[in-house]
N, C-alpha and C. Protein backbone atom coordinates (compact mmCIF):
# COMPACT_ATOMS: atom_id res chain seq x y z
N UNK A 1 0.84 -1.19 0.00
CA UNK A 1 0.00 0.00 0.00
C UNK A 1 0.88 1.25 0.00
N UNK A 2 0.26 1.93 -0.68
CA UNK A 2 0.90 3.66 -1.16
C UNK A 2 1.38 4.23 0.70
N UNK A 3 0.52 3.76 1.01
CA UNK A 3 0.43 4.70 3.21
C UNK A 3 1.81 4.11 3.74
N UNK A 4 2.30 2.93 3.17
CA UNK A 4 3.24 2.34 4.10
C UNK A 4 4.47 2.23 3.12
N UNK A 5 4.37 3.04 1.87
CA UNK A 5 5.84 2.80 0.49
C UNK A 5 7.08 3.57 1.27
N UNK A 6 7.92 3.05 2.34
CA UNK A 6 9.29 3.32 3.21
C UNK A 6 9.89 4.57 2.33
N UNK A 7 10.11 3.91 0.78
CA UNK A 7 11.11 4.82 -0.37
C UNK A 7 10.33 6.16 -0.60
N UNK A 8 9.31 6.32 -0.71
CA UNK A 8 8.67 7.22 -0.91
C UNK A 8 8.42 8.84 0.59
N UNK A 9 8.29 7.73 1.57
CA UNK A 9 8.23 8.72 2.64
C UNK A 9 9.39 9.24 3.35
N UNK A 10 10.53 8.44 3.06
CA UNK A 10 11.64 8.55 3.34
C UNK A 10 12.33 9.46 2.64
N UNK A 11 12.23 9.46 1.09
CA UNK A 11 12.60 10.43 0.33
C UNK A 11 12.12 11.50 0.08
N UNK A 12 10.58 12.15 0.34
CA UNK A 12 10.03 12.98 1.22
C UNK A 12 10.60 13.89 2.56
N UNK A 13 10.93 13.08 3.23
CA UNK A 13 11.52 13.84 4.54
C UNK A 13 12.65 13.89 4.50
N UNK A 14 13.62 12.86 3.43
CA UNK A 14 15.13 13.42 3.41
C UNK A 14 15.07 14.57 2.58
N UNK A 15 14.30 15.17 1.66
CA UNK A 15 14.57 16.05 0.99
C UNK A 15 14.27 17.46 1.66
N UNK A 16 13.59 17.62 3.03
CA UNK A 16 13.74 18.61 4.03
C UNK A 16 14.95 18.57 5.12
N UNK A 17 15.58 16.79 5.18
CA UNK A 17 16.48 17.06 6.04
C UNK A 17 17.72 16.53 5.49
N UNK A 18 18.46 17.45 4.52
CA UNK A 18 19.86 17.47 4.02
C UNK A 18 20.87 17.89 4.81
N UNK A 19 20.60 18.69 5.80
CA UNK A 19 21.96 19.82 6.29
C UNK A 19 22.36 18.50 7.30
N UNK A 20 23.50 18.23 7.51
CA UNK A 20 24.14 17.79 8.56
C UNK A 20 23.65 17.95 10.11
N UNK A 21 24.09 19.63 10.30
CA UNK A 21 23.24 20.18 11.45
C UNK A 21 21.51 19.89 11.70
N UNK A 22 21.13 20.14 10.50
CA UNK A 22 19.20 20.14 11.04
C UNK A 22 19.36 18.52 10.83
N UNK A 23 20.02 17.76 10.48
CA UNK A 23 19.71 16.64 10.90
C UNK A 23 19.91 15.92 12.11
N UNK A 24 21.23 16.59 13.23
CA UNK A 24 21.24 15.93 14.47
C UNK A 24 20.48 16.79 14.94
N UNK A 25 19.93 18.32 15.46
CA UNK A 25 18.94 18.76 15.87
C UNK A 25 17.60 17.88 15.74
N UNK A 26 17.32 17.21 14.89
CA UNK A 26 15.80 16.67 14.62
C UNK A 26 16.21 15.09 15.40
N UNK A 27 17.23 14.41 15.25
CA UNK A 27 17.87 13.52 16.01
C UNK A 27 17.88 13.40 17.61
N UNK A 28 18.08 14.80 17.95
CA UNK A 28 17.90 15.07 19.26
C UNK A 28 16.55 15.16 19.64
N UNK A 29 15.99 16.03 19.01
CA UNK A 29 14.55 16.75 19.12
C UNK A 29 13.23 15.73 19.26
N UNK A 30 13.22 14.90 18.05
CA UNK A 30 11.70 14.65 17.34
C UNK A 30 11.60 13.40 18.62
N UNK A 31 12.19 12.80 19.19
CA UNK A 31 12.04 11.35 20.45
C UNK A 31 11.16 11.99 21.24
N UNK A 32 11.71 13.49 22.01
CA UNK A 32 11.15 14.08 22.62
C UNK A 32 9.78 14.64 22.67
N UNK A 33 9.90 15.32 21.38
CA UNK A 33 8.24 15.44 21.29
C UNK A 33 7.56 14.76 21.07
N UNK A 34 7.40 13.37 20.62
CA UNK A 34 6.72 11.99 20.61
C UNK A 34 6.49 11.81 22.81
N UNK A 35 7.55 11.84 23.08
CA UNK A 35 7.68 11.23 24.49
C UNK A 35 6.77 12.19 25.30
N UNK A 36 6.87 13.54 25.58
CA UNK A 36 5.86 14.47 26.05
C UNK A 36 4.28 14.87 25.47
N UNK A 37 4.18 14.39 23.71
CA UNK A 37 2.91 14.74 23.72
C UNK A 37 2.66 13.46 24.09
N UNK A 38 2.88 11.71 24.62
CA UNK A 38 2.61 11.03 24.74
C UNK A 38 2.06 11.05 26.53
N UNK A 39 2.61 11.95 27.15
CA UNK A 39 2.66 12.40 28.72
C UNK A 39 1.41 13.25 28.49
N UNK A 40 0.99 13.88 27.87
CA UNK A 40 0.19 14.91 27.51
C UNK A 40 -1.23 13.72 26.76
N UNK A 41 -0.89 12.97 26.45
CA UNK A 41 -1.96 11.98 25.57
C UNK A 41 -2.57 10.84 26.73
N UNK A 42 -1.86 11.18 27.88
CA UNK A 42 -2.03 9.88 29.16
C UNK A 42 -3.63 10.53 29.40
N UNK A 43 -3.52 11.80 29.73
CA UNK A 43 -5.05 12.61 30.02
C UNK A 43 -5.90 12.52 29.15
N UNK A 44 -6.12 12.20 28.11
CA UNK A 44 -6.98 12.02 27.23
C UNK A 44 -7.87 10.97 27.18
N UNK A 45 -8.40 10.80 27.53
CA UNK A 45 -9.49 9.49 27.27
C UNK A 45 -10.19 9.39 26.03
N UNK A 46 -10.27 8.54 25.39
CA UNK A 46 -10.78 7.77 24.38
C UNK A 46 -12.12 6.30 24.74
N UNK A 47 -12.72 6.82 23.73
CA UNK A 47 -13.72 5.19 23.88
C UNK A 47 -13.50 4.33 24.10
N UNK A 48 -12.27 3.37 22.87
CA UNK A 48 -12.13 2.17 23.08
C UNK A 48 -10.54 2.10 23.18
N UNK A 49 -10.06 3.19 23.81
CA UNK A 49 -8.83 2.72 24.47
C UNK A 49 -8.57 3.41 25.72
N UNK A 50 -7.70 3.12 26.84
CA UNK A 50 -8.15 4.06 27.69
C UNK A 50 -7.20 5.41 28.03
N UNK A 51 -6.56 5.61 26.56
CA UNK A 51 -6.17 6.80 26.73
C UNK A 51 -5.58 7.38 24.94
N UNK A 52 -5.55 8.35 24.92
CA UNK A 52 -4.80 8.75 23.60
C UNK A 52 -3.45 8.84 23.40
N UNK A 53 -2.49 8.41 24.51
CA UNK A 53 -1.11 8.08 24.17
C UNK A 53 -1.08 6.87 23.84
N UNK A 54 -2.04 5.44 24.20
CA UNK A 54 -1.67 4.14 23.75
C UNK A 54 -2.28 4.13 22.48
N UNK A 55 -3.69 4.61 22.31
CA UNK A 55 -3.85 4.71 20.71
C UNK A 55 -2.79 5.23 19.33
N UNK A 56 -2.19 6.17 20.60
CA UNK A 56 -1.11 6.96 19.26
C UNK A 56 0.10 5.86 19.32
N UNK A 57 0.24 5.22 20.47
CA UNK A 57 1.50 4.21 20.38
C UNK A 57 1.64 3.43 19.78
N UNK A 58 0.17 2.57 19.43
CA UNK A 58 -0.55 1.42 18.66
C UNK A 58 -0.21 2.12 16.91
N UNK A 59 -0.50 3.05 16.94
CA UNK A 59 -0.75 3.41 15.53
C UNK A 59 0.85 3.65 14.56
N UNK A 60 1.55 4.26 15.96
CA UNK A 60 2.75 4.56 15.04
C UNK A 60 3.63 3.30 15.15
N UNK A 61 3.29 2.65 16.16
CA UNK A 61 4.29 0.95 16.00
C UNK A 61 3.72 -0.11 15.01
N UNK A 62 2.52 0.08 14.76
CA UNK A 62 1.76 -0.69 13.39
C UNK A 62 2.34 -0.02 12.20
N UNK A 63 2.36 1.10 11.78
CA UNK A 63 2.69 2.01 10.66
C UNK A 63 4.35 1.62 10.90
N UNK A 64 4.61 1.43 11.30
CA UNK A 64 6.51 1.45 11.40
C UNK A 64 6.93 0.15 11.20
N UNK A 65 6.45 -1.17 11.44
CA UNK A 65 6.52 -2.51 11.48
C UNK A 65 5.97 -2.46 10.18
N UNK A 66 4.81 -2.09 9.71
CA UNK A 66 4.14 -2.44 8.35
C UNK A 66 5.34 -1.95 6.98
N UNK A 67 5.96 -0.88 7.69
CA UNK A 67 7.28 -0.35 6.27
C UNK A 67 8.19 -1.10 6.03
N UNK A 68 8.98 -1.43 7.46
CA UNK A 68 10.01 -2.34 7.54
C UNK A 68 9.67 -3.45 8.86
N UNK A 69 10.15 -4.65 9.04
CA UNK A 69 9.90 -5.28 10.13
C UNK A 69 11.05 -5.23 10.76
N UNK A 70 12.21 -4.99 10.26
CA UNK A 70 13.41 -5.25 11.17
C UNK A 70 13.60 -3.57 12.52
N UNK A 71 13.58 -2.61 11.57
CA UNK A 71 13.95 -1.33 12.34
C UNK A 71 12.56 -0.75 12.62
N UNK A 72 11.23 -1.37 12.24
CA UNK A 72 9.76 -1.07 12.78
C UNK A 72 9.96 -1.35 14.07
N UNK A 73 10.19 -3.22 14.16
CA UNK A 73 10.10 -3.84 15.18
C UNK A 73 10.57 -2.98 16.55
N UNK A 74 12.08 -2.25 16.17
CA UNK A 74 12.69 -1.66 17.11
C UNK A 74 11.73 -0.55 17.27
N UNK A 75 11.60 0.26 16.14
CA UNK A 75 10.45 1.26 16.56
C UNK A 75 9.59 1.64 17.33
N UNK A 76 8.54 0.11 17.13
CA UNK A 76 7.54 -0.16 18.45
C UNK A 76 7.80 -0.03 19.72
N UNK A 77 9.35 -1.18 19.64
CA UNK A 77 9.68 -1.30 20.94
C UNK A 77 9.68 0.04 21.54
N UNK A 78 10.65 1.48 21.10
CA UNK A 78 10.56 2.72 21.77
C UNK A 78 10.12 3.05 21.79
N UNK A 79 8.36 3.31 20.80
CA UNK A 79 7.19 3.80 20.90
C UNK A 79 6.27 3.51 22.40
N UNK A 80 6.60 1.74 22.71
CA UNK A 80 6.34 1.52 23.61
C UNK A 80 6.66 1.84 25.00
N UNK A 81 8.13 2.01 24.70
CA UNK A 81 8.61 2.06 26.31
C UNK A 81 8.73 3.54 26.55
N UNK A 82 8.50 4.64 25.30
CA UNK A 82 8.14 5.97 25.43
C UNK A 82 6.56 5.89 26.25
N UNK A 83 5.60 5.08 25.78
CA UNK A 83 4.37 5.25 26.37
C UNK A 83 4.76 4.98 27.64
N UNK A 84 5.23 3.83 28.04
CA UNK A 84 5.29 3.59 29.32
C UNK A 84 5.92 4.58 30.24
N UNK A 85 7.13 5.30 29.69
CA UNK A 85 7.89 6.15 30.86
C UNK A 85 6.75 7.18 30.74
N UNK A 86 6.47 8.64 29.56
CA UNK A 86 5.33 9.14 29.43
C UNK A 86 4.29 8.74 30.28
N UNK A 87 4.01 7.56 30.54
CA UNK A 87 2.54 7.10 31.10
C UNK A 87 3.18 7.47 32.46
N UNK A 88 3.92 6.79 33.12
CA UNK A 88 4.00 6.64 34.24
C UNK A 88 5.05 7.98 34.85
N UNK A 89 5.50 8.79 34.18
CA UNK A 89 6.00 10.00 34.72
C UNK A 89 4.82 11.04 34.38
N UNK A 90 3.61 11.08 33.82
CA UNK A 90 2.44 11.58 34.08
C UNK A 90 2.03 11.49 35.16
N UNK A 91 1.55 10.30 35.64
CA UNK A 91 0.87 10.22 36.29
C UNK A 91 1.06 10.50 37.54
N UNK A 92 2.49 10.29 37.82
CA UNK A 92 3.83 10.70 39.26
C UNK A 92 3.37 12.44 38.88
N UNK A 93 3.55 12.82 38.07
CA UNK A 93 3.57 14.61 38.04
C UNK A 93 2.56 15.03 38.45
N UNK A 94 1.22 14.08 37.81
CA UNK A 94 -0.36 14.81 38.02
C UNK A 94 -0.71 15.63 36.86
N UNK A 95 -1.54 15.86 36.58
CA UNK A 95 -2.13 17.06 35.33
C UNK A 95 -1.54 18.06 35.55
N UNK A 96 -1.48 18.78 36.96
CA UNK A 96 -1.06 20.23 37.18
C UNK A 96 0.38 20.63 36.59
N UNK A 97 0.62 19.29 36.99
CA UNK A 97 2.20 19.91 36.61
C UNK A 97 2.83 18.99 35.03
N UNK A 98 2.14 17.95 34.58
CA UNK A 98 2.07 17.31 33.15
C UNK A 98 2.50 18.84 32.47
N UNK A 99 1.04 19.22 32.05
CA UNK A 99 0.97 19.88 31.29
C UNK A 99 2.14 20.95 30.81
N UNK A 100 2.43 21.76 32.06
CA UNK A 100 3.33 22.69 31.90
C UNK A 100 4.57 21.85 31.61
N UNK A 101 5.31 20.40 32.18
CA UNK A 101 6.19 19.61 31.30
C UNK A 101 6.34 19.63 30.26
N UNK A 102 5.00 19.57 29.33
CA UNK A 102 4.84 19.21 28.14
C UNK A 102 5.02 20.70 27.13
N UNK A 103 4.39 21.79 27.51
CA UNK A 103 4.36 22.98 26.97
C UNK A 103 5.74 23.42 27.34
N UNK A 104 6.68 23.35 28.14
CA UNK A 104 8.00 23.78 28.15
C UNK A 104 8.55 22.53 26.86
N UNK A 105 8.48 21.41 27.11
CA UNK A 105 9.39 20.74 26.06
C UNK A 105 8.79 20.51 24.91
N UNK A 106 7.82 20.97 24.79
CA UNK A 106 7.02 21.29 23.17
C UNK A 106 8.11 22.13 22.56
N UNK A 107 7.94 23.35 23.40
CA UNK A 107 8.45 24.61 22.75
C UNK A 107 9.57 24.98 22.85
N UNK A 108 10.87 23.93 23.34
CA UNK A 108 11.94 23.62 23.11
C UNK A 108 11.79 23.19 22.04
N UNK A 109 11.71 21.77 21.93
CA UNK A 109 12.25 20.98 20.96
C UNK A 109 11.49 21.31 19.44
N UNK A 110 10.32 22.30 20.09
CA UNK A 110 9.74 23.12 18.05
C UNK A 110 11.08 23.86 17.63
N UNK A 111 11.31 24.66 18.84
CA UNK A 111 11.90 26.00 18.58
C UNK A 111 13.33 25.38 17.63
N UNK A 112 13.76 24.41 18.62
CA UNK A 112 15.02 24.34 18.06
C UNK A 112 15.16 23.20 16.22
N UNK A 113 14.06 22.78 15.90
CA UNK A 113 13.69 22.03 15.21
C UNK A 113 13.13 23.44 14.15
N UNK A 114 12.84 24.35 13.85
CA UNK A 114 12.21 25.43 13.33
C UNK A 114 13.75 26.60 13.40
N UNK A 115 14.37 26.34 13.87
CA UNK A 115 15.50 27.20 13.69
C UNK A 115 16.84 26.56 12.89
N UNK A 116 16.53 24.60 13.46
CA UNK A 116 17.18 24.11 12.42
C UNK A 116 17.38 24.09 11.03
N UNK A 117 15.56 24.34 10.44
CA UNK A 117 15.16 24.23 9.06
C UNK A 117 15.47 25.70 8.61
N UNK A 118 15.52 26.73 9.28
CA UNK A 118 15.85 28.13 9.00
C UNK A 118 17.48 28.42 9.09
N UNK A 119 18.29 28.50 10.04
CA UNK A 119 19.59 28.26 10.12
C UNK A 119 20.38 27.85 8.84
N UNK A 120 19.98 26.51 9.17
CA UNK A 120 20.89 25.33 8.15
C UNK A 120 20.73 24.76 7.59
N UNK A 121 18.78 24.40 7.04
CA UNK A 121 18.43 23.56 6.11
C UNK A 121 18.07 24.84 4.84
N UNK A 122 17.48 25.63 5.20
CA UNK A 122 17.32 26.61 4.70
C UNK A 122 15.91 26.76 3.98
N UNK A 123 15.53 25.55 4.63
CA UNK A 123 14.14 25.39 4.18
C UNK A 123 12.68 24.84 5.04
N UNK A 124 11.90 25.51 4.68
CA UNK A 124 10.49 25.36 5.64
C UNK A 124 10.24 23.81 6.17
N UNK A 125 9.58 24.00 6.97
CA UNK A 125 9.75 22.29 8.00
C UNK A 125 8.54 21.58 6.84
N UNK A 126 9.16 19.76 6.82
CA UNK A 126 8.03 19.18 6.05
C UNK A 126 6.67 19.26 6.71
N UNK A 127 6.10 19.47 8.02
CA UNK A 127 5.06 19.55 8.19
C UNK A 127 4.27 20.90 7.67
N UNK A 128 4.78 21.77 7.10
CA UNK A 128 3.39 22.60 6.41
C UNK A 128 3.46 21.72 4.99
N UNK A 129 3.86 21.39 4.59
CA UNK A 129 3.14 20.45 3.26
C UNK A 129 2.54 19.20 3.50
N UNK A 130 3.37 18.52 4.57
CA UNK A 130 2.73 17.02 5.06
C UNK A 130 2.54 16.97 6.30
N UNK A 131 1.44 17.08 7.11
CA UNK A 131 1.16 17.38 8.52
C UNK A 131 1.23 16.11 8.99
N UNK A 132 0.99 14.85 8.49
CA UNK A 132 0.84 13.68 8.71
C UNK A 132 2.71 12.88 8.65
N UNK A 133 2.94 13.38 7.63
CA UNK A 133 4.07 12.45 7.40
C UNK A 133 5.05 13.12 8.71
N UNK A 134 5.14 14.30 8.94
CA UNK A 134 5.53 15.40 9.70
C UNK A 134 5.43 14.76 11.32
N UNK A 135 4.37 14.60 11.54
CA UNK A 135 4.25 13.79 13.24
C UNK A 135 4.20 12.08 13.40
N UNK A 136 3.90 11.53 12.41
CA UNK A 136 3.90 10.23 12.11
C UNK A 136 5.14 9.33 11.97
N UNK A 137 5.72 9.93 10.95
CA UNK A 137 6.68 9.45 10.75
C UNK A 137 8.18 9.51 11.15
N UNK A 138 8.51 11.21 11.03
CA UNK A 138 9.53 11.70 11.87
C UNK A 138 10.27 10.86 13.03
N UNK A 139 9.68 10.29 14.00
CA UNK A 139 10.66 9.68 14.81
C UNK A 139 10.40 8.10 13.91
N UNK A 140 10.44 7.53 13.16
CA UNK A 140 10.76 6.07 12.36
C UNK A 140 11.91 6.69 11.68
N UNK A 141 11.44 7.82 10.99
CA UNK A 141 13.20 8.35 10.16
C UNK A 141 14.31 8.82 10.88
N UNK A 142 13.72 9.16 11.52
CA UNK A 142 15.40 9.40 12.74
C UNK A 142 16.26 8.44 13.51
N UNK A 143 14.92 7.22 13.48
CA UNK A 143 15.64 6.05 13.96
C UNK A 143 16.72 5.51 12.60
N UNK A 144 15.69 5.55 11.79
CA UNK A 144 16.20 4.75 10.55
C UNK A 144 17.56 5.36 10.31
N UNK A 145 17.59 6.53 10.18
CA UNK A 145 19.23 7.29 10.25
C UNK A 145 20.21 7.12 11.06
N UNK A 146 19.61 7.07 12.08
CA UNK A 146 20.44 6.32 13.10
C UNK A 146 21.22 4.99 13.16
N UNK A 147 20.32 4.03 12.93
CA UNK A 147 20.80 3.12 12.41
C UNK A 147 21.78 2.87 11.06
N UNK A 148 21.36 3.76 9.99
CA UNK A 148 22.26 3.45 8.52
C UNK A 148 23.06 4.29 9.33
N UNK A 149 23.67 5.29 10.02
CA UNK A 149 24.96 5.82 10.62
C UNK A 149 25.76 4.95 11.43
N UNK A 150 24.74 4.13 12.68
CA UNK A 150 25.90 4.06 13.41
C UNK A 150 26.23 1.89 12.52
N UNK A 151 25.48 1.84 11.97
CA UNK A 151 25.62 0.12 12.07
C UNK A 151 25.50 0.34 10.23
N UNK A 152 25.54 1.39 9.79
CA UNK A 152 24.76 1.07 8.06
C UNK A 152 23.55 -0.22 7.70
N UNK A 153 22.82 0.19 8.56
CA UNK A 153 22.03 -0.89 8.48
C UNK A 153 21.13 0.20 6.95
N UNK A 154 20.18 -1.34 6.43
CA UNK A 154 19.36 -0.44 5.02
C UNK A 154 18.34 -1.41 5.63
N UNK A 155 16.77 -0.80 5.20
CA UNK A 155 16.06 -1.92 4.83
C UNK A 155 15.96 -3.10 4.23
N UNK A 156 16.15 -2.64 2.83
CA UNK A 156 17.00 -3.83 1.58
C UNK A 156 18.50 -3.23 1.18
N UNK A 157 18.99 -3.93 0.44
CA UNK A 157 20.43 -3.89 -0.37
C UNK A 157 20.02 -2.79 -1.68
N UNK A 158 20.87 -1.50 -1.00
CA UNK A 158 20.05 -0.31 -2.47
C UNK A 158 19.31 0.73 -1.85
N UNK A 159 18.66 0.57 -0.40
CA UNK A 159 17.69 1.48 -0.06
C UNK A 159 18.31 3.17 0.03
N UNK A 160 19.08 3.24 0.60
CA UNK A 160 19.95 4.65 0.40
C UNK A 160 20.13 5.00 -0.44
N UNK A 161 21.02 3.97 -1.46
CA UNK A 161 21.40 4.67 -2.72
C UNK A 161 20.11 4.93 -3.48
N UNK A 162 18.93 4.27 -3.64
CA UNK A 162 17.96 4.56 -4.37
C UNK A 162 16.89 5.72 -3.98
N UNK A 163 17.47 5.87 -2.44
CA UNK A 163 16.20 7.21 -1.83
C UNK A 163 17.27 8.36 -1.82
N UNK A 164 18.59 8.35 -1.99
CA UNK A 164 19.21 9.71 -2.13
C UNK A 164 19.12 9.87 -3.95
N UNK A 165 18.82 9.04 -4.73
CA UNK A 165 18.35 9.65 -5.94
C UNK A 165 17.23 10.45 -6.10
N UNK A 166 16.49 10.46 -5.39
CA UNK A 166 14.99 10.27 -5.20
C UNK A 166 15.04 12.07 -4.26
N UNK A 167 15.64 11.50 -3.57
CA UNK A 167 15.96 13.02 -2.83
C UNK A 167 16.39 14.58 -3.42
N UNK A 168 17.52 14.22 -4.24
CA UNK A 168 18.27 14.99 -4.67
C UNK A 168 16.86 15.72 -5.87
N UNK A 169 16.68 14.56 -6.59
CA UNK A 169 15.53 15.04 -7.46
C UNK A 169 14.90 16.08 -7.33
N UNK A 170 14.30 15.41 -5.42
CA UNK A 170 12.93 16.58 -5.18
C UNK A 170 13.93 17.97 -4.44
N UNK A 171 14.82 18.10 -3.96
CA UNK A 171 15.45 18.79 -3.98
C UNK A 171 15.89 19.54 -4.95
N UNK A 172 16.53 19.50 -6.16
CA UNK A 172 16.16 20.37 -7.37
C UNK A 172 15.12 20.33 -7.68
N UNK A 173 14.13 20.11 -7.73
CA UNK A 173 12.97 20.05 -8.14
C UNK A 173 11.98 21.42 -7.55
N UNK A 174 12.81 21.52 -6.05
CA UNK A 174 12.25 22.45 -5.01
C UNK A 174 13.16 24.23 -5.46
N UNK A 175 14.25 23.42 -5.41
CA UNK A 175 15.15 24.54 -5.98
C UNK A 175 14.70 25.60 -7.45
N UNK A 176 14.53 25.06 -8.13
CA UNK A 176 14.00 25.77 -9.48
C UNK A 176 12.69 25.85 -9.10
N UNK A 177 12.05 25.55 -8.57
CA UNK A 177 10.82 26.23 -8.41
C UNK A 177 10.96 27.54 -7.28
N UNK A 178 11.86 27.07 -6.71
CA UNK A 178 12.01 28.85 -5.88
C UNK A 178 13.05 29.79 -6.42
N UNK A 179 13.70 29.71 -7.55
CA UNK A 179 14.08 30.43 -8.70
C UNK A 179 13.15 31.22 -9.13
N UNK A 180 12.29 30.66 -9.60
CA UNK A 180 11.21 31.20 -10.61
C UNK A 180 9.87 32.33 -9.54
N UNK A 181 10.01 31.57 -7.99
CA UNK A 181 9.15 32.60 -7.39
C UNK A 181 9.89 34.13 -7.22
């Protein structure tokens, strides 16, 4: 299915995150804001789950396993044990003081993630074009980078070399069109 094509979403978000710098900034950053709006998602109640951080945990460890199974699998796993610390350092804090947790390290880790793409990428964050791929996916690609850095791990044999073609593309592609504006 088109929702779960790895090459496609991958080459998507590498083509916002080229710079060296905005790439360990978002490295640092994007865990975090998964981990606090997940502290922030403990208060939420839902119908048939009993909260909106395990629904969001469920969703992004299904979506991450469904692309790849090897570095999904791992995915889940931190999706999970993000819910769990999130869950359970919520609930130690209380609402009163959650919240303001969450709104201080929101607006860290935007700020510095929004100064990255301005600074040193030099270009607008992928979430005003893809709001979805933007919160969804973001921490699966940071893992995934992580991994092809420290171990070169790929999905398949080719996956890099075939999504930095793919990249570069939409990257000129982006380029001459902001020529012409």
């Amino acid at each position: 299915m088109e929702i779960f094509n790895l090459e496609k979403h991958f080459a998507f978000y590498g083509a916002y995150h080229s710079n060296p710098i905005n790439i360990l900034i978002h490295m640092v950053f994007v865990w975090p804001i998964l981990f606090s709006g997940l502290m922030l998602g403990f208060y939420l109640p839902m119908v048939f789950f009993p909260n909106q951080a395990l629904f969001t945990t469920i969703v992004f460890s299904v979506s991450y396993i469904c692309m790849d199974k090897k570095a999904g699998s791992l995915g889940a796993l931190l999706c999970f044990l993000c819910w769990f610390g999130a869950s359970n350092l919520a609930l130690h804090l209380g609402w009163s003081l959650t919240w303001k947790v969450v709104l201080a390290a929101q607006l860290i880790c935007w700020t510095a993630q929004f100064l990255g793409h301005g600074v040193f990428e030099k270009r607008a964050p992928a979430l005003l074009d893809n709001l979805l791929q933007a919160f969804l996916m973001a921490p699966f690609f940071v893992l995934l980078e992580a991994l092809q850095f420290s171990v070169g791990y790929e999905p398949y044999p080719g996956f890099h070399a075939k999504v930095k073609i793919l990249v570069d593309a939409n990257i000129k592609e982006w380029q001459e069109k902001k020529k012409k504006c």
